[in-house]
Protein backbone atom coordinates (compact mmCIF):
# COMPACT_ATOMS: atom_id res chain seq x y z
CA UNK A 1 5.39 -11.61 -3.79
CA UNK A 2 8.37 -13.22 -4.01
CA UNK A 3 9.04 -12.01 -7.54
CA UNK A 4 8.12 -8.26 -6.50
CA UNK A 5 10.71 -8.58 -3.45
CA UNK A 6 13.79 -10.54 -6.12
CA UNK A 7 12.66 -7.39 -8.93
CA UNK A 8 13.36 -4.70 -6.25
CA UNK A 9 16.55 -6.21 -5.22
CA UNK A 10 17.75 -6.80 -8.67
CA UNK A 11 16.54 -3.06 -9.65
CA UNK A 12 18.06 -1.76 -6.02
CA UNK A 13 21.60 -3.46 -7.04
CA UNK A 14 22.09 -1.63 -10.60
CA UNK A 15 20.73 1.52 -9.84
CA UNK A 16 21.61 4.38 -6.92
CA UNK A 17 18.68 3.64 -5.24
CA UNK A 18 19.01 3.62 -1.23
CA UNK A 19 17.25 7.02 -1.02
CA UNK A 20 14.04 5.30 -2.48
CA UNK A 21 13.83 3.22 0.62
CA UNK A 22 15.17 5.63 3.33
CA UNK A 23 15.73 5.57 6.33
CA UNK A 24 14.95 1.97 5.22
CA UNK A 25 17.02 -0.75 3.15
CA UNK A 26 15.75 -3.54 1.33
CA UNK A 27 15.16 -7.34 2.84
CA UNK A 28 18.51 -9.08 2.71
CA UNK A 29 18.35 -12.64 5.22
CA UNK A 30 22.14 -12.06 6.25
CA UNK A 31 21.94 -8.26 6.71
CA UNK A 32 19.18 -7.25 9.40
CA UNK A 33 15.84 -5.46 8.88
CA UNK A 34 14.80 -4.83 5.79
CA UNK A 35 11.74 -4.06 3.47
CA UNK A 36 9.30 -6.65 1.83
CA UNK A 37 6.82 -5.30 -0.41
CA UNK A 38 3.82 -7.01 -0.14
CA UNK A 39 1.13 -4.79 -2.16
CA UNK A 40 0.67 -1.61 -4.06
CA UNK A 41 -2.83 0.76 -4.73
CA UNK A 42 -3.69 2.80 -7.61
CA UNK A 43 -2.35 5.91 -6.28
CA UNK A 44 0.67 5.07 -6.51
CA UNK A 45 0.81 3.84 -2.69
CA UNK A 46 3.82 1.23 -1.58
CA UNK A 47 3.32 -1.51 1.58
CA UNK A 48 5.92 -3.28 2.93
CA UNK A 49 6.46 -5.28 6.42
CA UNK A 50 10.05 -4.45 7.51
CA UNK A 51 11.07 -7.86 8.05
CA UNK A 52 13.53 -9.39 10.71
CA UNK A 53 14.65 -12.66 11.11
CA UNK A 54 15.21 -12.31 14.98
CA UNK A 55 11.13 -11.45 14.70
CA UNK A 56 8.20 -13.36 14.24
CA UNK A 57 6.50 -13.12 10.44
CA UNK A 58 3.13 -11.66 12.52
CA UNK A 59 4.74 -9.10 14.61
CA UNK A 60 6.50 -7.33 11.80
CA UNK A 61 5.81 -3.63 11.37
CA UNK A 62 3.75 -2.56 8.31
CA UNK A 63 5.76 0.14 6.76
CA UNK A 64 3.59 2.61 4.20
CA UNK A 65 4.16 5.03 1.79
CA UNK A 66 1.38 7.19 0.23
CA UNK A 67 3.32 8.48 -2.69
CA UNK A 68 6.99 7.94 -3.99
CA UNK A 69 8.01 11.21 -2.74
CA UNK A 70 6.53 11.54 0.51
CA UNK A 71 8.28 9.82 3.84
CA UNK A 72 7.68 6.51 5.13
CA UNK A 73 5.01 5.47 7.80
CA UNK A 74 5.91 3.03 10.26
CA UNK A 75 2.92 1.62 11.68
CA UNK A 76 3.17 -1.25 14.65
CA UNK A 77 0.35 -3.09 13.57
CA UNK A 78 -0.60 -6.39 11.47
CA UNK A 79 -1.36 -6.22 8.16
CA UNK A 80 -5.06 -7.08 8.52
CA UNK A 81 -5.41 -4.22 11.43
CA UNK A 82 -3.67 -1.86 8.47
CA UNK A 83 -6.14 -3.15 5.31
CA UNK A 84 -9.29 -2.78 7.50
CA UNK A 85 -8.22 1.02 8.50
CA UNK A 86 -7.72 1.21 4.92
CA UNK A 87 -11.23 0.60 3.98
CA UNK A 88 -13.38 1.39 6.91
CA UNK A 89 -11.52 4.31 9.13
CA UNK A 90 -12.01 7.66 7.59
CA UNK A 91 -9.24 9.14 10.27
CA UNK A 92 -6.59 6.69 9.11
CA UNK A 93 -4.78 9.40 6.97
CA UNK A 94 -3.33 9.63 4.46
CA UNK A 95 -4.08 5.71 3.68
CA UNK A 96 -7.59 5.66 4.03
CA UNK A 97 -10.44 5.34 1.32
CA UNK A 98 -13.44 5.44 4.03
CA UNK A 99 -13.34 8.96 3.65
CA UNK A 100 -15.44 10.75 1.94
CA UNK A 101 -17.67 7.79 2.90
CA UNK A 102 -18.38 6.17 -0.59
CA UNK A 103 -20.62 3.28 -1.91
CA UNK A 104 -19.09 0.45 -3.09
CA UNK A 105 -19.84 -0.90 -6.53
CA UNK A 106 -18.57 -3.07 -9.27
CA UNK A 107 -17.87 -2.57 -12.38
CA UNK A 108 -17.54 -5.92 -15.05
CA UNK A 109 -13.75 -6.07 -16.87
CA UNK A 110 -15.51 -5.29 -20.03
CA UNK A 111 -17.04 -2.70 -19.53
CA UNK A 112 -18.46 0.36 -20.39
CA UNK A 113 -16.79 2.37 -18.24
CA UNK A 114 -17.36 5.98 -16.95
CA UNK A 115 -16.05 8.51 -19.07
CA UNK A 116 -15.88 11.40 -16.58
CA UNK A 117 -14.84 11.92 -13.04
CA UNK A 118 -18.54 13.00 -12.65
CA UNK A 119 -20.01 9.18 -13.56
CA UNK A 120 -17.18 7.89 -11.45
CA UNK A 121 -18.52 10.02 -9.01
CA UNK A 122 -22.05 8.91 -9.16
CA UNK A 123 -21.63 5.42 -8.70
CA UNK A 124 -19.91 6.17 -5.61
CA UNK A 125 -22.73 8.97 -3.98
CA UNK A 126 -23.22 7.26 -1.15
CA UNK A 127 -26.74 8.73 -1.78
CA UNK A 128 -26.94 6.75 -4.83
CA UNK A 129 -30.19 4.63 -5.61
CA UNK A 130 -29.88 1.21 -5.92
C-alpha cells in the first residue's frame, strides 16, 4: 500500500493531474485530507480512505470510484461495511457484484480457462449443478 500511495504521489507531482482526483487531492501528512488508495478491481474501479490526521485511521471515509471517468463516491462507512456491500448487497450500486446473484467458483492459475463470455457465464448460473 504504501508503494501504491508513494507511486501516485510521484506520478501526481510530474504530471497535470489534480483533475484525476477531484474535488479530492492526494494524502500529503502536512497538508490536510487527502486520498490513500488502498485497492483496485478488475473493472477498472479505484478505493481510497480520504485520510486525516486530526481523524482516527477507523473513522475515515471510504472514497470510490467505479470508473476513471465517472465522479467520486464518498461513502461514511468502514472499509469492511464497504467490501461486504461489495459482495453481498445487490442495491449497493454501482460497486456491487451481488447482482445478478452469481455462484461463486474457482478457477486454478493454470488453467484452462473459459474461452467465451458464455463459459464464463456458466460457471457463474447460479442454477449451475455442482
Amino acid at each position: 500500500m504504501l508503494r501504491t500511495w508513494a507511486s501516485c504521489r510521484q506520478w501526481a507531482a510530474g504530471h497535470e493531474s489534480a483533475h484525476l482526483w477531484a474535488p479530492y487531492e492526494l494524502y500529503e501528512p502536512d497538508k490536510g485530507p487527502g486520498l490513500i488508495q488502498w485497492g483496485s478491481d478488475q473493472t477498472e474501479g479505484e478505493y481510497y480512505w480520504l485520510a486525516d490526521r486530526s481523524v482516527e485511521p477507523d473513522r475515515w471515509p471510504v472514497v470510490a470510484r467505479w470508473d476513471g471517468i465517472e465522479p467520486s463516491h464518498q461513502l461514511d462507512m468502514s472499509t469492511a461495511e464497504f467490501v461486504y456491500r461489495v459482495i453481498a448487497d445487490p442495491a449497493f450500486k454501482p460497486f456491487t457484484v451481488a447482482d445478478p446473484p452469481r455462484r461463486p467458483f474457482y478457477l486454478p492459475h493454470w488453467g484452462p480457462f473459459p474461452m467465451s463470455a458464455e463459459d464464463w457465464n456458466a460457471l457463474a448460473d447460479p442454477n449451475r449443478a455442482s
